[in-house]
PDB file of N, CA and C in Angstrom:
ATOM      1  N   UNK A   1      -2.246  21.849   6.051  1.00  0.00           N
ATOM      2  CA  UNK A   1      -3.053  20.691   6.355  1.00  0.00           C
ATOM      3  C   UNK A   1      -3.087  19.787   5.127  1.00  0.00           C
ATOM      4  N   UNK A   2      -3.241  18.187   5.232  1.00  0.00           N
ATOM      5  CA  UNK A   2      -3.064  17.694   4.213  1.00  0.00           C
ATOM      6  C   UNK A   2      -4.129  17.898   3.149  1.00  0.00           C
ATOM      7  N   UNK A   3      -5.633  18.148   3.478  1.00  0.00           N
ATOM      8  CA  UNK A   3      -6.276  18.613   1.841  1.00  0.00           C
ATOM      9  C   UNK A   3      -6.011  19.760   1.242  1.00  0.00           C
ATOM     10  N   UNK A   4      -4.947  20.654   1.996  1.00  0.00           N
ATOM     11  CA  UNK A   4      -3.902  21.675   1.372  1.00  0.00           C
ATOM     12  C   UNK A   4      -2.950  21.329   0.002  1.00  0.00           C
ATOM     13  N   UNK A   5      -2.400  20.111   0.046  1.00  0.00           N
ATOM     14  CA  UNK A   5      -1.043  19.698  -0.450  1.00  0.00           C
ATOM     15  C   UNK A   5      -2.093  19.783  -2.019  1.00  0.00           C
ATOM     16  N   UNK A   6      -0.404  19.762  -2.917  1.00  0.00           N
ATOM     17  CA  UNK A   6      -1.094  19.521  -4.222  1.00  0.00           C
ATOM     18  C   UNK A   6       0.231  18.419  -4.699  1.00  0.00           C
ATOM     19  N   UNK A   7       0.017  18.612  -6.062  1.00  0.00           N
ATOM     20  CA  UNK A   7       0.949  17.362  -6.743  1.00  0.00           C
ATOM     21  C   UNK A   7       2.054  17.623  -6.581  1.00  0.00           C
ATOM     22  N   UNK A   8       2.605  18.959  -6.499  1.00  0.00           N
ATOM     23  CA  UNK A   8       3.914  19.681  -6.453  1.00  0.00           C
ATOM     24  C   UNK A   8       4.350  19.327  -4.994  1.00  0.00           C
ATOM     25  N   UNK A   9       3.866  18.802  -4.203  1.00  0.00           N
ATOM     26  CA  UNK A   9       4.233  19.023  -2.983  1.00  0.00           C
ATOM     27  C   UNK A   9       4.833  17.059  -2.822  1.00  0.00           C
ATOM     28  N   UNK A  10       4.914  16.273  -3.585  1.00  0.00           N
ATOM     29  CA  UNK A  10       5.331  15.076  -3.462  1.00  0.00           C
ATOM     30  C   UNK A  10       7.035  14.650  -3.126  1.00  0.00           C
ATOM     31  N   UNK A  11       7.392  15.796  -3.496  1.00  0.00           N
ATOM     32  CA  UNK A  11       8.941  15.701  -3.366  1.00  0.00           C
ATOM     33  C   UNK A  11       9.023  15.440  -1.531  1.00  0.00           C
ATOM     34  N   UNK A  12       8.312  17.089  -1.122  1.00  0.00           N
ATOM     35  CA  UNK A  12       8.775  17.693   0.167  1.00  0.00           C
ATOM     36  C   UNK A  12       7.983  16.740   1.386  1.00  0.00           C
ATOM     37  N   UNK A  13       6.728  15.695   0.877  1.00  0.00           N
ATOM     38  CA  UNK A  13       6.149  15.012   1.356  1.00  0.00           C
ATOM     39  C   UNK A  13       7.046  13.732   1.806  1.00  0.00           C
ATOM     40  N   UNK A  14       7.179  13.280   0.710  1.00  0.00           N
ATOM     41  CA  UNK A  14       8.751  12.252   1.003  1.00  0.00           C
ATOM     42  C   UNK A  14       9.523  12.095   1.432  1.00  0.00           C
ATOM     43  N   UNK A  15       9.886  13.409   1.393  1.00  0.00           N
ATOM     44  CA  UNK A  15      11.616  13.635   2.469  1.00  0.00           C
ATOM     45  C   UNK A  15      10.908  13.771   3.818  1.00  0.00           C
ATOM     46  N   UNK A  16       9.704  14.290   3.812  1.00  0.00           N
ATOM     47  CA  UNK A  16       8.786  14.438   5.504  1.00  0.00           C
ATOM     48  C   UNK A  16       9.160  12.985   6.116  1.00  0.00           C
ATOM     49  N   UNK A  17       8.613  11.977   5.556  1.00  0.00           N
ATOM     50  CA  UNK A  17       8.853  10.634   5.483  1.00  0.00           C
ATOM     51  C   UNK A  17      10.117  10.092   5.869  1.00  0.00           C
ATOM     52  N   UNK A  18      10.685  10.285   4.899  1.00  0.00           N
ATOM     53  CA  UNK A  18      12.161   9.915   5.335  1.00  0.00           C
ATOM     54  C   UNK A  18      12.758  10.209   6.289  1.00  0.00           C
ATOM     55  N   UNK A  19      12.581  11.605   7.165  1.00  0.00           N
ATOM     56  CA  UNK A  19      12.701  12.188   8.107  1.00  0.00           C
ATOM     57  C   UNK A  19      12.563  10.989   9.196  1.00  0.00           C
ATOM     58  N   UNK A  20      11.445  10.935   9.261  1.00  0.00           N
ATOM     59  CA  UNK A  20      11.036  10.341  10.454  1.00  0.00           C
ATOM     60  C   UNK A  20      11.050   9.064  10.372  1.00  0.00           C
ATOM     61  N   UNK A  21      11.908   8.077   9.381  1.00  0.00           N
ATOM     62  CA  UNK A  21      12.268   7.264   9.469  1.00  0.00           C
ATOM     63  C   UNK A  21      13.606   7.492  10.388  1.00  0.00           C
ATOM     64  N   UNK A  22      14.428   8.096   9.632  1.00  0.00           N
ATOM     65  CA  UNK A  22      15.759   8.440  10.134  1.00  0.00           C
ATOM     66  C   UNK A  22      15.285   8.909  11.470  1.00  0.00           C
ATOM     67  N   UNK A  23      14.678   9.684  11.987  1.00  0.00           N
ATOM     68  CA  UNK A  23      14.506   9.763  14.037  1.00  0.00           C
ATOM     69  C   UNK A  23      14.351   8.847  14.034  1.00  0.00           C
ATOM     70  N   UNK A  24      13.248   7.490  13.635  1.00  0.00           N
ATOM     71  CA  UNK A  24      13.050   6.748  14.218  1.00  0.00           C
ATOM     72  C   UNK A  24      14.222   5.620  14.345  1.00  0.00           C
ATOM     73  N   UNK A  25      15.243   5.744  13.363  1.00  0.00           N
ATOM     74  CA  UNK A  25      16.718   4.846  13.558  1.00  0.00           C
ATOM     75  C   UNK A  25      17.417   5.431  14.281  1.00  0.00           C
ATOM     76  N   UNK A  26      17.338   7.160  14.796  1.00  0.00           N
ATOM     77  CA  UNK A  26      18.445   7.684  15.787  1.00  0.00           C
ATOM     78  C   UNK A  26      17.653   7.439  16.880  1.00  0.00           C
ATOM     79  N   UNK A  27      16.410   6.938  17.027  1.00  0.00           N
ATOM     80  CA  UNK A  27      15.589   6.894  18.414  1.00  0.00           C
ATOM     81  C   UNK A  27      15.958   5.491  18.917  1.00  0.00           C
ATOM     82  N   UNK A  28      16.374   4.701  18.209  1.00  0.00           N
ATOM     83  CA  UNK A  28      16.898   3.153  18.495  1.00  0.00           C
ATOM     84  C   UNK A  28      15.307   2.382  18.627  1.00  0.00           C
ATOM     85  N   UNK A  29      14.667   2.989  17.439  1.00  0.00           N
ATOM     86  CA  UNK A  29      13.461   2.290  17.377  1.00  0.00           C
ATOM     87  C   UNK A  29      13.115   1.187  16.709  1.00  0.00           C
ATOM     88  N   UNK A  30      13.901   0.231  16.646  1.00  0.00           N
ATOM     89  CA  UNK A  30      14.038  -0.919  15.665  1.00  0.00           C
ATOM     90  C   UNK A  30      12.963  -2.003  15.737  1.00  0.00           C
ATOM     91  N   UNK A  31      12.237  -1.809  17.128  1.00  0.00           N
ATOM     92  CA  UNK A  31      11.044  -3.077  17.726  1.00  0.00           C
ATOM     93  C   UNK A  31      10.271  -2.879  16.439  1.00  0.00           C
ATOM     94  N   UNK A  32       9.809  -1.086  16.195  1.00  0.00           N
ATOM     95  CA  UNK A  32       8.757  -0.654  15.610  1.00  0.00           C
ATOM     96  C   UNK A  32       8.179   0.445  16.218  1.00  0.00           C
ATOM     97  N   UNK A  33       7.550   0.962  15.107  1.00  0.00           N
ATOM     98  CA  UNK A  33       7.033   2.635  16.203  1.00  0.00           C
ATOM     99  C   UNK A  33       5.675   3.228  15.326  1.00  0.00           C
ATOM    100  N   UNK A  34       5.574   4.440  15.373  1.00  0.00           N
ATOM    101  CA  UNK A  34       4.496   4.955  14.548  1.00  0.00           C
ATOM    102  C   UNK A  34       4.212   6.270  13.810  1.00  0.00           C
ATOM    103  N   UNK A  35       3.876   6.623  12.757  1.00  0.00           N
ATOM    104  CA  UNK A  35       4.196   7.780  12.553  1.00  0.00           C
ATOM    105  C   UNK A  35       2.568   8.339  12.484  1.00  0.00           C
ATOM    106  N   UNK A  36       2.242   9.577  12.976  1.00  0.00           N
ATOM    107  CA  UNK A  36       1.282  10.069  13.464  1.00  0.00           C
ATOM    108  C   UNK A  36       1.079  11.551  12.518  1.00  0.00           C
ATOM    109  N   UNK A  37      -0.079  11.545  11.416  1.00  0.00           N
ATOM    110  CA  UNK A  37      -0.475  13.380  10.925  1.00  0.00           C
ATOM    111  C   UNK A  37      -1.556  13.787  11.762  1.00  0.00           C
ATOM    112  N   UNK A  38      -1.812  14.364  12.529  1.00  0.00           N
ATOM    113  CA  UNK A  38      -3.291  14.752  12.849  1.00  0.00           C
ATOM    114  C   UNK A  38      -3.691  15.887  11.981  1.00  0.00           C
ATOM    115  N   UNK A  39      -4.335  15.564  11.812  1.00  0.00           N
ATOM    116  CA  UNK A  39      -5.077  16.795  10.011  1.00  0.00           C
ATOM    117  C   UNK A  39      -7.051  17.228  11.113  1.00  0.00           C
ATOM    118  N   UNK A  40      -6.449  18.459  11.117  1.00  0.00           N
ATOM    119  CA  UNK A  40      -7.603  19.137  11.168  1.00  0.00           C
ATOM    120  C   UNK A  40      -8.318  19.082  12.596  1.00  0.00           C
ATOM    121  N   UNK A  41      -9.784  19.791  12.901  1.00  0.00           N
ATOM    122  CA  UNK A  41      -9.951  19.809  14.497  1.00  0.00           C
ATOM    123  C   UNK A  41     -10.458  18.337  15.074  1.00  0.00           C
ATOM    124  N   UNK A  42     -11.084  17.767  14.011  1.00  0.00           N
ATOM    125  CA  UNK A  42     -11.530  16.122  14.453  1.00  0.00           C
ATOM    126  C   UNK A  42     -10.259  15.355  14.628  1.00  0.00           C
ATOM    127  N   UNK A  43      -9.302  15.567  14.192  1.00  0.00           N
ATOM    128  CA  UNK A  43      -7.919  15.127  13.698  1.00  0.00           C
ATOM    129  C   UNK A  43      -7.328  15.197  15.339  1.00  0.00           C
ATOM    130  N   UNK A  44      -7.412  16.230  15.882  1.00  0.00           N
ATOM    131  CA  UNK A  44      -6.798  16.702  17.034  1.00  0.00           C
ATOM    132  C   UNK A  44      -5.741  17.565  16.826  1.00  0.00           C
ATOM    133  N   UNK A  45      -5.644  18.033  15.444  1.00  0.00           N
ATOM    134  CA  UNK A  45      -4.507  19.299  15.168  1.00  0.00           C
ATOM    135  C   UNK A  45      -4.625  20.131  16.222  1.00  0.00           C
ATOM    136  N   UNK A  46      -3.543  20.454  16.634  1.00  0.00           N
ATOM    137  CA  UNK A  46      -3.489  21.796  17.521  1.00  0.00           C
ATOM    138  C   UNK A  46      -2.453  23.101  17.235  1.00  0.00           C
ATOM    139  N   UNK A  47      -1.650  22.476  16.414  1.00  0.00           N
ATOM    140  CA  UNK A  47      -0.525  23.309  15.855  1.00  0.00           C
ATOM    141  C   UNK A  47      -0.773  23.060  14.430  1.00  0.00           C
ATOM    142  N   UNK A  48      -1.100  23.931  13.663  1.00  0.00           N
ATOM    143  CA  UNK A  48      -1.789  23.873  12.475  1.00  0.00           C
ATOM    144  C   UNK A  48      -0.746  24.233  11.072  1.00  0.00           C
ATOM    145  N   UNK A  49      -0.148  23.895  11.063  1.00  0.00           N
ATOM    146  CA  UNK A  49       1.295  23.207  10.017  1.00  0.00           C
ATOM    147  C   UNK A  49       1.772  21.895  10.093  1.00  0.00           C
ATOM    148  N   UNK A  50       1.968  21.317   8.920  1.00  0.00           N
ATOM    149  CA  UNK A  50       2.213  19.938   8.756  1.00  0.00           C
ATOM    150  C   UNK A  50       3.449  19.569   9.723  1.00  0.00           C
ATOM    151  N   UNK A  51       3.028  18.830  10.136  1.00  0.00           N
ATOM    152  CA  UNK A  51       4.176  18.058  10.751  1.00  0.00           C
ATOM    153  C   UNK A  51       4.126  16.559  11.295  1.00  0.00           C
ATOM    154  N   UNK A  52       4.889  15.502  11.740  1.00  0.00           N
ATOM    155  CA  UNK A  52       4.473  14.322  12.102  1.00  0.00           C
ATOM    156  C   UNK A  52       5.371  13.691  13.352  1.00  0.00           C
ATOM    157  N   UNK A  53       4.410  13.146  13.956  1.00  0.00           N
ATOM    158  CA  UNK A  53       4.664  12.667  15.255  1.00  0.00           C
ATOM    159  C   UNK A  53       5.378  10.879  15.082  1.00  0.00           C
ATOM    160  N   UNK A  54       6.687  11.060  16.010  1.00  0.00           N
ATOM    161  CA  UNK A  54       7.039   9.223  15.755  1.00  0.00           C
ATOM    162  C   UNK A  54       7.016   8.822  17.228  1.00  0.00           C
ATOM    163  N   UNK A  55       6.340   7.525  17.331  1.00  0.00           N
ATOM    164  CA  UNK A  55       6.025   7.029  18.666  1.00  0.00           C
ATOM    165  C   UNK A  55       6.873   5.863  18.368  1.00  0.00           C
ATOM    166  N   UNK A  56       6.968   5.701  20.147  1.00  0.00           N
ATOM    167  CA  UNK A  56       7.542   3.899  20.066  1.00  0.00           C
ATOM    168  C   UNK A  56       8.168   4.046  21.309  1.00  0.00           C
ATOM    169  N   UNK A  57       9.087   3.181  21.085  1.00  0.00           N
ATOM    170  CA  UNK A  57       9.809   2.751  22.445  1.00  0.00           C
ATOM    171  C   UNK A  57       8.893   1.877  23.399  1.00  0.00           C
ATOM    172  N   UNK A  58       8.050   1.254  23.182  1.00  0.00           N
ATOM    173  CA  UNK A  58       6.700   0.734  23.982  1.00  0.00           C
ATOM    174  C   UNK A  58       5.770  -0.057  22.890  1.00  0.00           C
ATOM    175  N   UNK A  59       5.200  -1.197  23.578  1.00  0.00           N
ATOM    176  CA  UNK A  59       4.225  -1.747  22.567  1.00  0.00           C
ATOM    177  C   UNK A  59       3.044  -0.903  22.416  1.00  0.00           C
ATOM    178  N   UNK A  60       2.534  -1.059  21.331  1.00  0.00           N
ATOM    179  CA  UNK A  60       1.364   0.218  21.021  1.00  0.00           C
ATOM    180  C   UNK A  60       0.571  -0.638  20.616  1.00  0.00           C
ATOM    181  N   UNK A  61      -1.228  -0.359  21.089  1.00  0.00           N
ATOM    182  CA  UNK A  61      -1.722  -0.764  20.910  1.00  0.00           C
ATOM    183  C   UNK A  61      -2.815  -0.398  19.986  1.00  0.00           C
ATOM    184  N   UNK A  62      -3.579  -0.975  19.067  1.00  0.00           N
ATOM    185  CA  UNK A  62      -4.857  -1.047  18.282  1.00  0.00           C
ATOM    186  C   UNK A  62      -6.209  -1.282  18.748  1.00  0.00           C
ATOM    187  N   UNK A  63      -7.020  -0.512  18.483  1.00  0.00           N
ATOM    188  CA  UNK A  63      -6.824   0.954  17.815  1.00  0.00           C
ATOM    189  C   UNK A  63      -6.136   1.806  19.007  1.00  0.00           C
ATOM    190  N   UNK A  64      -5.629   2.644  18.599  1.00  0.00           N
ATOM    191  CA  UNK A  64      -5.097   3.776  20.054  1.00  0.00           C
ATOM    192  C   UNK A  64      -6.098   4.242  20.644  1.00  0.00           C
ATOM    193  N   UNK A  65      -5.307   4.424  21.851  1.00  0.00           N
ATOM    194  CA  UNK A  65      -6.502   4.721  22.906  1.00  0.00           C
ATOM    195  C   UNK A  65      -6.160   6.405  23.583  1.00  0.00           C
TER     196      UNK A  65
END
């Protein structure tokens, strides 16, 4: 969970990032999209290891609903 991470963890955080840039260029997401952590039970974690969600393909709206 992210108040897990420490300083050491900036490398592997980044490339998380980069990741999901790169889906989001093999997803042909060029309009724009979103990248999603849910951290914790208010969060809506349900699978409780870091990981991140990329949305799009669709206009998204503010705040999400």
């Amino acid at each position: 969970m992210l108040q897990d991470v420490e300083d050491q963890d900036e490398t592997i955080l980044g490339k998380l990032l980069v990741a999901a840039a790169k889906t989001a260029s093999k997803l042909g997401l060029e309009d724009g999209y979103r990248v999603v952590i849910n951290n914790g039970k208010h969060g809506c974690q349900s699978v409780y290891h870091l990981h991140v969600h990329v949305m799009g393909g669709r206009q998204l709206g503010w705040p999400p609903t």
